[in-house]
C-alpha atoms as a PDB file:
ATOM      1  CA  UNK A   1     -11.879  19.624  17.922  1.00  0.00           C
ATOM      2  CA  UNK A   2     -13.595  16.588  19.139  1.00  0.00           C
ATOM      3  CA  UNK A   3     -14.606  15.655  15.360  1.00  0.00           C
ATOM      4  CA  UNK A   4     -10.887  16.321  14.228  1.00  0.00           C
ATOM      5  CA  UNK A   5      -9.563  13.916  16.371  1.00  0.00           C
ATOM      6  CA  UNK A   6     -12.205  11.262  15.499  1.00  0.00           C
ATOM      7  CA  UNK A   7     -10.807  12.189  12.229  1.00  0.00           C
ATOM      8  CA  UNK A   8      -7.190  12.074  12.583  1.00  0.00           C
ATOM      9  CA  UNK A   9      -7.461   8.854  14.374  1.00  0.00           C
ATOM     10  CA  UNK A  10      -9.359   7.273  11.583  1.00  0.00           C
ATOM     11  CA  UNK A  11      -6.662   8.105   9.235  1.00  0.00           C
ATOM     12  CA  UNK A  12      -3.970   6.293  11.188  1.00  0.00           C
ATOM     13  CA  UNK A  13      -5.785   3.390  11.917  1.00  0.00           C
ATOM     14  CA  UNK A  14      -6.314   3.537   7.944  1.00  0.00           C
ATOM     15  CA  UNK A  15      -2.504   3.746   7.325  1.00  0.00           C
ATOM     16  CA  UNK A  16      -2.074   1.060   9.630  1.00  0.00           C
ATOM     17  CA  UNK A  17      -4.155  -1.485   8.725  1.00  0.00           C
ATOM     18  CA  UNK A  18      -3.602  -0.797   4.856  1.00  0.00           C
ATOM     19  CA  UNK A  19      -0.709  -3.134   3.579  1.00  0.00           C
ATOM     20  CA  UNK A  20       2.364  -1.608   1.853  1.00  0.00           C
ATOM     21  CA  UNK A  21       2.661  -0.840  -1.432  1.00  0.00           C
ATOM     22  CA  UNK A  22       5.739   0.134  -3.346  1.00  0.00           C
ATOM     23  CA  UNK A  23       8.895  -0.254  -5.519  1.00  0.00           C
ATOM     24  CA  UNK A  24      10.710  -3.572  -6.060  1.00  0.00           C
ATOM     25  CA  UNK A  25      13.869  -2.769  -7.956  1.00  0.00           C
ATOM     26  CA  UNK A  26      16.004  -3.853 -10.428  1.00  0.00           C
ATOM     27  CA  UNK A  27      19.375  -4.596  -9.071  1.00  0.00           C
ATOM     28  CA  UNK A  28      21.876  -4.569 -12.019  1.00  0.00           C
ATOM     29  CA  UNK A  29      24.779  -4.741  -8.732  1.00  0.00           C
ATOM     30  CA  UNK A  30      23.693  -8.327  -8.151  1.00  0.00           C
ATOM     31  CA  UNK A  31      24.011 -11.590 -10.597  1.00  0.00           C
ATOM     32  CA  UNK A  32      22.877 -14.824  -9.967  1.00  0.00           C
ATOM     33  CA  UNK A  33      24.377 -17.309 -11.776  1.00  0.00           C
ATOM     34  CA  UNK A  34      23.653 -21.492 -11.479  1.00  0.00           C
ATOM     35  CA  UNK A  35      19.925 -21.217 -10.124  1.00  0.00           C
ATOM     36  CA  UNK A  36      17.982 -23.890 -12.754  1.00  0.00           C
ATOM     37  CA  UNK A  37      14.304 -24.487 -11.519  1.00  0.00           C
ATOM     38  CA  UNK A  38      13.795 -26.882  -8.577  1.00  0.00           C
ATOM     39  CA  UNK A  39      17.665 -26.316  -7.134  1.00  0.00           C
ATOM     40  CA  UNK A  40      16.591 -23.490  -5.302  1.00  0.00           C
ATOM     41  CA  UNK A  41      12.933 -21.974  -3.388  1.00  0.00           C
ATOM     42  CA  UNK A  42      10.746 -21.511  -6.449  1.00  0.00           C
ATOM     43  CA  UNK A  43       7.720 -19.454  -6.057  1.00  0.00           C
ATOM     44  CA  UNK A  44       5.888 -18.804  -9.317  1.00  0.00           C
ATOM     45  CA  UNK A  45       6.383 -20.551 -12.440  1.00  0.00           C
ATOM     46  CA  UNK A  46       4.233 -19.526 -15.683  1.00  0.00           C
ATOM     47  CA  UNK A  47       3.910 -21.369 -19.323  1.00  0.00           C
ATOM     48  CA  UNK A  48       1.521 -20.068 -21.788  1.00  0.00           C
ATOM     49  CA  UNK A  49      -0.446 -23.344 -22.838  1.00  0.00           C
ATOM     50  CA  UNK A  50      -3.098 -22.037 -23.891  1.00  0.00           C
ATOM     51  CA  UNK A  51      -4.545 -21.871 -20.449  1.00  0.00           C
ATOM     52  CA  UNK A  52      -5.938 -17.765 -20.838  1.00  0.00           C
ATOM     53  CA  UNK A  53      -6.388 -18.390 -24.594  1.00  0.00           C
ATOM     54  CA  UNK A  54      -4.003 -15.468 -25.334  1.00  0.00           C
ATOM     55  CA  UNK A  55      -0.147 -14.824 -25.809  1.00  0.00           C
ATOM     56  CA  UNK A  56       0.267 -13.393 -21.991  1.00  0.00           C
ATOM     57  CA  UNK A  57       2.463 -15.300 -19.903  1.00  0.00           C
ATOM     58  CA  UNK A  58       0.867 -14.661 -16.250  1.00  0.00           C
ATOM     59  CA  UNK A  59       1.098 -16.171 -12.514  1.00  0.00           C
ATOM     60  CA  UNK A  60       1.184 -15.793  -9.351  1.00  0.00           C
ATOM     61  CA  UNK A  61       0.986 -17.662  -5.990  1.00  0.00           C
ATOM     62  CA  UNK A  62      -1.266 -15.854  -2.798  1.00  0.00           C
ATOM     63  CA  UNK A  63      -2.152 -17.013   1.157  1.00  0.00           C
ATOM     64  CA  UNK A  64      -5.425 -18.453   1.380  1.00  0.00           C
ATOM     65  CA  UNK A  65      -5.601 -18.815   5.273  1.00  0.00           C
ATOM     66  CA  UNK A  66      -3.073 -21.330   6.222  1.00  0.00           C
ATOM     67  CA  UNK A  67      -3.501 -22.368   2.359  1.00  0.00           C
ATOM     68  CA  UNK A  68      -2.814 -20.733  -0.812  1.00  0.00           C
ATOM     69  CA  UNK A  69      -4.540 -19.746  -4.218  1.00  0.00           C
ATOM     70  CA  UNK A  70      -3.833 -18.177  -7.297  1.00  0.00           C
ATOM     71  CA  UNK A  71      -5.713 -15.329  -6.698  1.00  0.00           C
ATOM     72  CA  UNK A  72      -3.132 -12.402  -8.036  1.00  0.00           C
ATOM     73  CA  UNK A  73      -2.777  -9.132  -6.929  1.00  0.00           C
ATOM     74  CA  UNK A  74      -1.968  -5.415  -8.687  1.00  0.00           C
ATOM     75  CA  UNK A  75      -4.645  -6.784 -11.520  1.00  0.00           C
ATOM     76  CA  UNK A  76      -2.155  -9.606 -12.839  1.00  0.00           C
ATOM     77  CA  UNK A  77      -4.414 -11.707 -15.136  1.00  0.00           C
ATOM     78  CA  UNK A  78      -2.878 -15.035 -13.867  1.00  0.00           C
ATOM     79  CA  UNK A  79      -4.183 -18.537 -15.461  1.00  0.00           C
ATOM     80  CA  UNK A  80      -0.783 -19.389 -16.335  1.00  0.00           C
ATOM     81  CA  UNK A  81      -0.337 -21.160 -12.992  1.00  0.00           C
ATOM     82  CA  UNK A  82       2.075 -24.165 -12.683  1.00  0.00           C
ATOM     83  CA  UNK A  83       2.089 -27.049  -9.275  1.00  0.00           C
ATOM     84  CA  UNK A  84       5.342 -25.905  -8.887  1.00  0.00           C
ATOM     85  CA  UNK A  85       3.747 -22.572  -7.680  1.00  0.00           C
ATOM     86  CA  UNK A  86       4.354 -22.284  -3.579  1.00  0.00           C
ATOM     87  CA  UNK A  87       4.568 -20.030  -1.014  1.00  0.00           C
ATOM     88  CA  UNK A  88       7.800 -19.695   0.572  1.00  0.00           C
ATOM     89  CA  UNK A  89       8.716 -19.480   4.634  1.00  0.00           C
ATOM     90  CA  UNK A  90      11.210 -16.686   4.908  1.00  0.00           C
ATOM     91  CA  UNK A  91      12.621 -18.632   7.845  1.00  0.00           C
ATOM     92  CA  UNK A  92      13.459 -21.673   5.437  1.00  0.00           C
ATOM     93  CA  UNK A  93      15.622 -18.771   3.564  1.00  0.00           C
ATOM     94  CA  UNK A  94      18.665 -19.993   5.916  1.00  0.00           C
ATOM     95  CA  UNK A  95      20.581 -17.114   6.914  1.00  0.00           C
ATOM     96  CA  UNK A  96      18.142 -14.057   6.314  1.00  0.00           C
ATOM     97  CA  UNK A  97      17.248 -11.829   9.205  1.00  0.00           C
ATOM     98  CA  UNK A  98      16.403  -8.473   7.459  1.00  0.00           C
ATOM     99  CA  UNK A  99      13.861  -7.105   4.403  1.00  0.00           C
ATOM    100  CA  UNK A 100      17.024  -5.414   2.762  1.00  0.00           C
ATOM    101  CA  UNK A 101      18.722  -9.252   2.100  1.00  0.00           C
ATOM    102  CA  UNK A 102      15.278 -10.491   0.121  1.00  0.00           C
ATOM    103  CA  UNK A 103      15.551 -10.799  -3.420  1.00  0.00           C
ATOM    104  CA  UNK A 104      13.716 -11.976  -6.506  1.00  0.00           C
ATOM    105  CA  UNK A 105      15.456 -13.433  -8.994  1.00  0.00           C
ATOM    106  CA  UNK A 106      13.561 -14.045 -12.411  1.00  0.00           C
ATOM    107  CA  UNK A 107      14.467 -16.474 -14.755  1.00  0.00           C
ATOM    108  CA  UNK A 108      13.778 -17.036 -18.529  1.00  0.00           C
ATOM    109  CA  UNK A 109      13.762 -20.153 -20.609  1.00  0.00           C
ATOM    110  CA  UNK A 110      13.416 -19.286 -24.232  1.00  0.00           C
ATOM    111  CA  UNK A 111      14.590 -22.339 -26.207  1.00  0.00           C
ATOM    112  CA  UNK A 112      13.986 -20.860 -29.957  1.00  0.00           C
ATOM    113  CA  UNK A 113      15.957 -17.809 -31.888  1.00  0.00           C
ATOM    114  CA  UNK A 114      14.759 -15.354 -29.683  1.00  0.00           C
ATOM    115  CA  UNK A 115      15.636 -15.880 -26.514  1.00  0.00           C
ATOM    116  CA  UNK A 116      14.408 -12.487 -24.920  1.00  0.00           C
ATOM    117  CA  UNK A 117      10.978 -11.716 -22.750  1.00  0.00           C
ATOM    118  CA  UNK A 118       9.761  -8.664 -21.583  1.00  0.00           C
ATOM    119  CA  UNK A 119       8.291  -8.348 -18.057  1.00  0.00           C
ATOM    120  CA  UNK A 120       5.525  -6.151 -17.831  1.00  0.00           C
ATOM    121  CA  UNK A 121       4.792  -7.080 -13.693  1.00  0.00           C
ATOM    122  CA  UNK A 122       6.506  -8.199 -11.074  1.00  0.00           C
ATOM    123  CA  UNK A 123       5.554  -8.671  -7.307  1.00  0.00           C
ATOM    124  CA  UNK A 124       6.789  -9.953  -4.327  1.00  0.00           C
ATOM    125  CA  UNK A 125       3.688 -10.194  -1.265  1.00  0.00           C
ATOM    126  CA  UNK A 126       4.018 -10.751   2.398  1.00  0.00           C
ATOM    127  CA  UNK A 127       1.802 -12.476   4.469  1.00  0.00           C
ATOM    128  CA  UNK A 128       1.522 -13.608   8.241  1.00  0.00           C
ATOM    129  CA  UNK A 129       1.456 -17.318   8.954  1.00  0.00           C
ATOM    130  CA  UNK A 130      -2.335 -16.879   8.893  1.00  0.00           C
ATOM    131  CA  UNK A 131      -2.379 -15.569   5.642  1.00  0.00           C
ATOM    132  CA  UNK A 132      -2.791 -11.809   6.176  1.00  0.00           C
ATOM    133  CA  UNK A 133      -1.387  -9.627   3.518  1.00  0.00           C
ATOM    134  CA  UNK A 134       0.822  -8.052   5.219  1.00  0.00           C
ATOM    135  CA  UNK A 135       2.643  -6.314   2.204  1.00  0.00           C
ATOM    136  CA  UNK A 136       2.799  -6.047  -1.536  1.00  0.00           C
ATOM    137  CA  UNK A 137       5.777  -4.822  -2.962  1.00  0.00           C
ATOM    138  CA  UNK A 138       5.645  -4.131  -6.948  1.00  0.00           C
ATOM    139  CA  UNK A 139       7.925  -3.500  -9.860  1.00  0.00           C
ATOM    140  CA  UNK A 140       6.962  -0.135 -10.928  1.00  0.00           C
ATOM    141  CA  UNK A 141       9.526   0.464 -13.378  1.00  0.00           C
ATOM    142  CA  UNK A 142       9.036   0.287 -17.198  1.00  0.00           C
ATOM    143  CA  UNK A 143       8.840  -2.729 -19.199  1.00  0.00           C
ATOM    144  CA  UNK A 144      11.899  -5.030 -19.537  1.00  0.00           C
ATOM    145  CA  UNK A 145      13.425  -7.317 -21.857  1.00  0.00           C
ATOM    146  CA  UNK A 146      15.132  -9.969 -20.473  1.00  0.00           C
ATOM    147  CA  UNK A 147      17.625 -11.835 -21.915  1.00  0.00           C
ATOM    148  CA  UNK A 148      18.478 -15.265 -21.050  1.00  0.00           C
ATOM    149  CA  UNK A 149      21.446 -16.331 -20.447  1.00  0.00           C
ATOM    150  CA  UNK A 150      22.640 -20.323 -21.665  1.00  0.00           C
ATOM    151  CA  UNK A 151      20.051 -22.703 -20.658  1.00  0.00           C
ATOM    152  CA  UNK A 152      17.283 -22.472 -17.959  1.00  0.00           C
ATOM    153  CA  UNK A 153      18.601 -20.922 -14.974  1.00  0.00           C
ATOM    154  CA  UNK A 154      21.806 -19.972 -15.809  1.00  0.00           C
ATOM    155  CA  UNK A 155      21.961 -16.436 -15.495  1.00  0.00           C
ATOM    156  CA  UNK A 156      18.618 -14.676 -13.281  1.00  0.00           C
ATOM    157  CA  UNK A 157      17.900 -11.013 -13.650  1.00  0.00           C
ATOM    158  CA  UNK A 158      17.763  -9.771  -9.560  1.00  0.00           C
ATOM    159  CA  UNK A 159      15.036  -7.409  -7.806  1.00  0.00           C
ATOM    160  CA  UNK A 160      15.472  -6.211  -4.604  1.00  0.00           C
ATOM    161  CA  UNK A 161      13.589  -3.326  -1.954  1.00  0.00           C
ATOM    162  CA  UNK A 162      14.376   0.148  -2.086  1.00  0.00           C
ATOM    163  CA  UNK A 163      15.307   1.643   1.350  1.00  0.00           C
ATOM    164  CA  UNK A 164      11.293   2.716   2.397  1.00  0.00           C
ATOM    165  CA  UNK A 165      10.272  -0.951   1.528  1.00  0.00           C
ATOM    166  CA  UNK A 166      12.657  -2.717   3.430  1.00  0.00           C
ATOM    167  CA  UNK A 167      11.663  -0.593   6.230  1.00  0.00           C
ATOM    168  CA  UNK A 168       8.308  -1.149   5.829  1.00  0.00           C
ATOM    169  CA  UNK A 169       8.607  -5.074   5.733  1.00  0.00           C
ATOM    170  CA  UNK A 170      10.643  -4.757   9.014  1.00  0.00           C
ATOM    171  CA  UNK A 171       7.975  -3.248  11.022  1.00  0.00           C
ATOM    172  CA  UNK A 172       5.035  -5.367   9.439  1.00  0.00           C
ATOM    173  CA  UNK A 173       6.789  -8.329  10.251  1.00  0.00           C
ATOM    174  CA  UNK A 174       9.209  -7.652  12.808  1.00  0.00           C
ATOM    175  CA  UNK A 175      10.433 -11.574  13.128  1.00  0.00           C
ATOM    176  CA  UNK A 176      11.024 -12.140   9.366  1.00  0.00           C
ATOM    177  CA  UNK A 177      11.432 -16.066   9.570  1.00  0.00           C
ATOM    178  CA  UNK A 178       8.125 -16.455  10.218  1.00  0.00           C
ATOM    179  CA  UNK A 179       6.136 -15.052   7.540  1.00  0.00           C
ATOM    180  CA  UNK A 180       5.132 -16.059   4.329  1.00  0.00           C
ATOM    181  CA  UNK A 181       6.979 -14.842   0.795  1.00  0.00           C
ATOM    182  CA  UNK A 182       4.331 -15.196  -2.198  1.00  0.00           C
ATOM    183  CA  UNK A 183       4.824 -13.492  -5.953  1.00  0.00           C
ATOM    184  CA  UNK A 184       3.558 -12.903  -9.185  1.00  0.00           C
ATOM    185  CA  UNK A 185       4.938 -12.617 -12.951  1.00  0.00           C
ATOM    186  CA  UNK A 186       3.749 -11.191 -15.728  1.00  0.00           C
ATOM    187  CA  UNK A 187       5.153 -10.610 -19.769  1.00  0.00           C
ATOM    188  CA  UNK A 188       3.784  -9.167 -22.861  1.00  0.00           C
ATOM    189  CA  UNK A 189       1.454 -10.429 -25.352  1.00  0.00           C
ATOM    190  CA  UNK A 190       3.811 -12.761 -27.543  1.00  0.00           C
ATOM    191  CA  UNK A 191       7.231 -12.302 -26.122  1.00  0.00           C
ATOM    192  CA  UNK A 192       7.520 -15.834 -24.356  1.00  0.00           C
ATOM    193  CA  UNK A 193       7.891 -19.112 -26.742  1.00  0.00           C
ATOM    194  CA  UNK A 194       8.767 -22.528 -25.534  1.00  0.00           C
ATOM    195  CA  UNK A 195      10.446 -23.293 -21.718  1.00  0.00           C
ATOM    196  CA  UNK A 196       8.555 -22.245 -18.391  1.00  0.00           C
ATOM    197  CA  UNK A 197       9.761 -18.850 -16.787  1.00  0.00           C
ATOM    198  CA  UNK A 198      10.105 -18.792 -13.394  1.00  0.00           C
ATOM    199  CA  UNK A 199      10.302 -16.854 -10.397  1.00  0.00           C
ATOM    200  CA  UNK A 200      12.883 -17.513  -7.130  1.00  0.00           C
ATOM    201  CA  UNK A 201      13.213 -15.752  -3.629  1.00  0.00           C
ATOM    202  CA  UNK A 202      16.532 -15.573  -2.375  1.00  0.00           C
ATOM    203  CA  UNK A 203      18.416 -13.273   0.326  1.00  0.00           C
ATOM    204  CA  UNK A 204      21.792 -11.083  -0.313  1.00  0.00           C
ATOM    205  CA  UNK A 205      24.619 -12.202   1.386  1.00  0.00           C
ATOM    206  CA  UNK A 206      26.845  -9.570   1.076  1.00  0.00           C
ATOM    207  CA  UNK A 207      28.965  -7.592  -1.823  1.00  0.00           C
ATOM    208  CA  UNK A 208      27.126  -8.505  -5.039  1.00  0.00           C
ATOM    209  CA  UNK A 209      26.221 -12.553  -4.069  1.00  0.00           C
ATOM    210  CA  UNK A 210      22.826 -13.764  -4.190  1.00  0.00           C
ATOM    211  CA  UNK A 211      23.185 -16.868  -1.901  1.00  0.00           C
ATOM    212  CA  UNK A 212      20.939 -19.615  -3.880  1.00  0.00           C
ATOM    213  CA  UNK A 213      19.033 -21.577  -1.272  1.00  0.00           C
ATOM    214  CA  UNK A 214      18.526 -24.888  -2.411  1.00  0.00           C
ATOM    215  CA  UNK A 215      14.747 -26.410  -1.813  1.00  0.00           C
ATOM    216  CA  UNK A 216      14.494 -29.177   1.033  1.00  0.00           C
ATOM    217  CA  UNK A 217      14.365 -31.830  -1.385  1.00  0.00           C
ATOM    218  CA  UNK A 218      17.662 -30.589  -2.665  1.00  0.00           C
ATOM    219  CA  UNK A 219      19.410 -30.893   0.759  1.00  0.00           C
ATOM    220  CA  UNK A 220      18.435 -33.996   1.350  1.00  0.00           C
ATOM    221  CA  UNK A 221      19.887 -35.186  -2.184  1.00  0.00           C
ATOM    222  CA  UNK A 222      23.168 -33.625  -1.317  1.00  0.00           C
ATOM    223  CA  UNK A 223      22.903 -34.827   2.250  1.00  0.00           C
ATOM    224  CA  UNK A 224      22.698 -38.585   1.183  1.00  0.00           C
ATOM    225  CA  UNK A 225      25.199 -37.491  -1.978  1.00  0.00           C
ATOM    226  CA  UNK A 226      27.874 -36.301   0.576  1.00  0.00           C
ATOM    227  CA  UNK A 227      26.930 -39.646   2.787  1.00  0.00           C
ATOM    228  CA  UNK A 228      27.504 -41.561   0.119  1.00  0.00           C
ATOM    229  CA  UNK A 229      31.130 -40.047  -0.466  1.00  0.00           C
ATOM    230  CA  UNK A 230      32.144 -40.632   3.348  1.00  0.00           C
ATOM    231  CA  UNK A 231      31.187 -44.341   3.267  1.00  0.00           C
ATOM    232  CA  UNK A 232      33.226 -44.616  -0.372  1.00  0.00           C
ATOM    233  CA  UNK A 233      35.882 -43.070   1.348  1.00  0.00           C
ATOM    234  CA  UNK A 234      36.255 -44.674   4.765  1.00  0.00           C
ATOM    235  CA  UNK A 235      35.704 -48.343   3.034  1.00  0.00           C
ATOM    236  CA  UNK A 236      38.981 -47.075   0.687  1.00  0.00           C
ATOM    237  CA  UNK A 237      40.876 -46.658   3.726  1.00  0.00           C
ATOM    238  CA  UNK A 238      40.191 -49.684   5.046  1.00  0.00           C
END
């Protein structure tokens, strides 16, 4: 008895300390329109340069530590790997308090005649402020083309949790703010020509919106844009 107890308790602290794995989903409900790269929290960007000396558009962003890498995860061959790449602070996500608001949104830019992509992987990873991977939440659907919509931005395909993942991201990280959001992309062999694809985490806020955050940099452009307007205005009325 003494043995299956030993055992049963080895199993659950196995469960435990294994991070999630599961389904990210494609939300056909939501659209997310507007969202050009660097308006809004960008966390993977890929362009095939040549960097894995193949046609595979790959990337991915991952906690070091307090620090990052681009170490990817699910066997992602990666390589593709743009600055732009960052991990993002769920609290910085102004607004989201729960796992079921998070969304990916994943956006194409495919400049010549075709202007399709097909994603092959897609994940979205959690990780406490110390960089412990706390979850790692996949696309396991088949592969998808993606069709852009006019220009870079203007029209992102949305992923969200199914029901068991957003419960599972609750309980690993109970105060959602302060974890870490991190990602990785992946298309087939030859289905990506010209522009930089890229990968955004947003929140739902309700009905079929995807609220697009913009990045701090962007704030503080409309923050002096909006400044800018009150002094016009108030020297008018003088």
């Amino acid at each position: 008895m003494k043995t299956l107890q030993l055992l049963f308790a080895g199993v659950v602290t196995g469960f435990i300390a294994t991070p999630a794995s599961g389904n990210l989903v494609l939300n056909t409900a939501l659209t997310a329109n507007g969202t050009g790269l660097g308006a809004v929290p960008t966390v993977v960007t890929v362009l095939d340069n040549g960097e894995s000396a193949n046609g595979i558009e790959s990337g991915c962003i991952s906690a070091n530590g307090a620090g990052s890498n681009f170490n990817c995860l699910n066997g992602l061959q990666g390589g593709d790997n743009q600055a732009i790449n960052d991990l993002i602070v769920a609290g910085s996500l102004s607004g989201i308090t729960s796992a079921s608001q998070l969304a990916l949104v994943v956006n194409i830019n495919e400049p010549g005649g075709d202007q399709s992509a097909v994603l092959t992987d897609l994940y979205l990873s959690l990780y406490s402020p110390t960089g412990v991977l706390l979850g790692n939440h996949q696309y396991l659907g088949p592969d998808l083309t993606i069709t852009q919509g006019s220009g870079l931005g203007s029209a992102g395909t949305v992923f969200t949790l199914d029901a068991l993942e957003q419960l599972a991201i609750n309980a690993e990280c109970p105060v959602l703010s302060q974890c870490r959001i991190g990602a990785g992309v992946q298309f087939a062999d030859g289905t990506t020509d010209g522009g930089p694809e890229s990968v955004y985490v947003s929140f739902v806020s309700g009905g079929n919106t995807i609220q697009a955050v913009p990045e701090p940099a962007s704030l503080v452009l409309l923050g002096i844009g909006l400044a800018a307007f009150g002094a016009t205005r108030r020297r008018k009325a003088a």
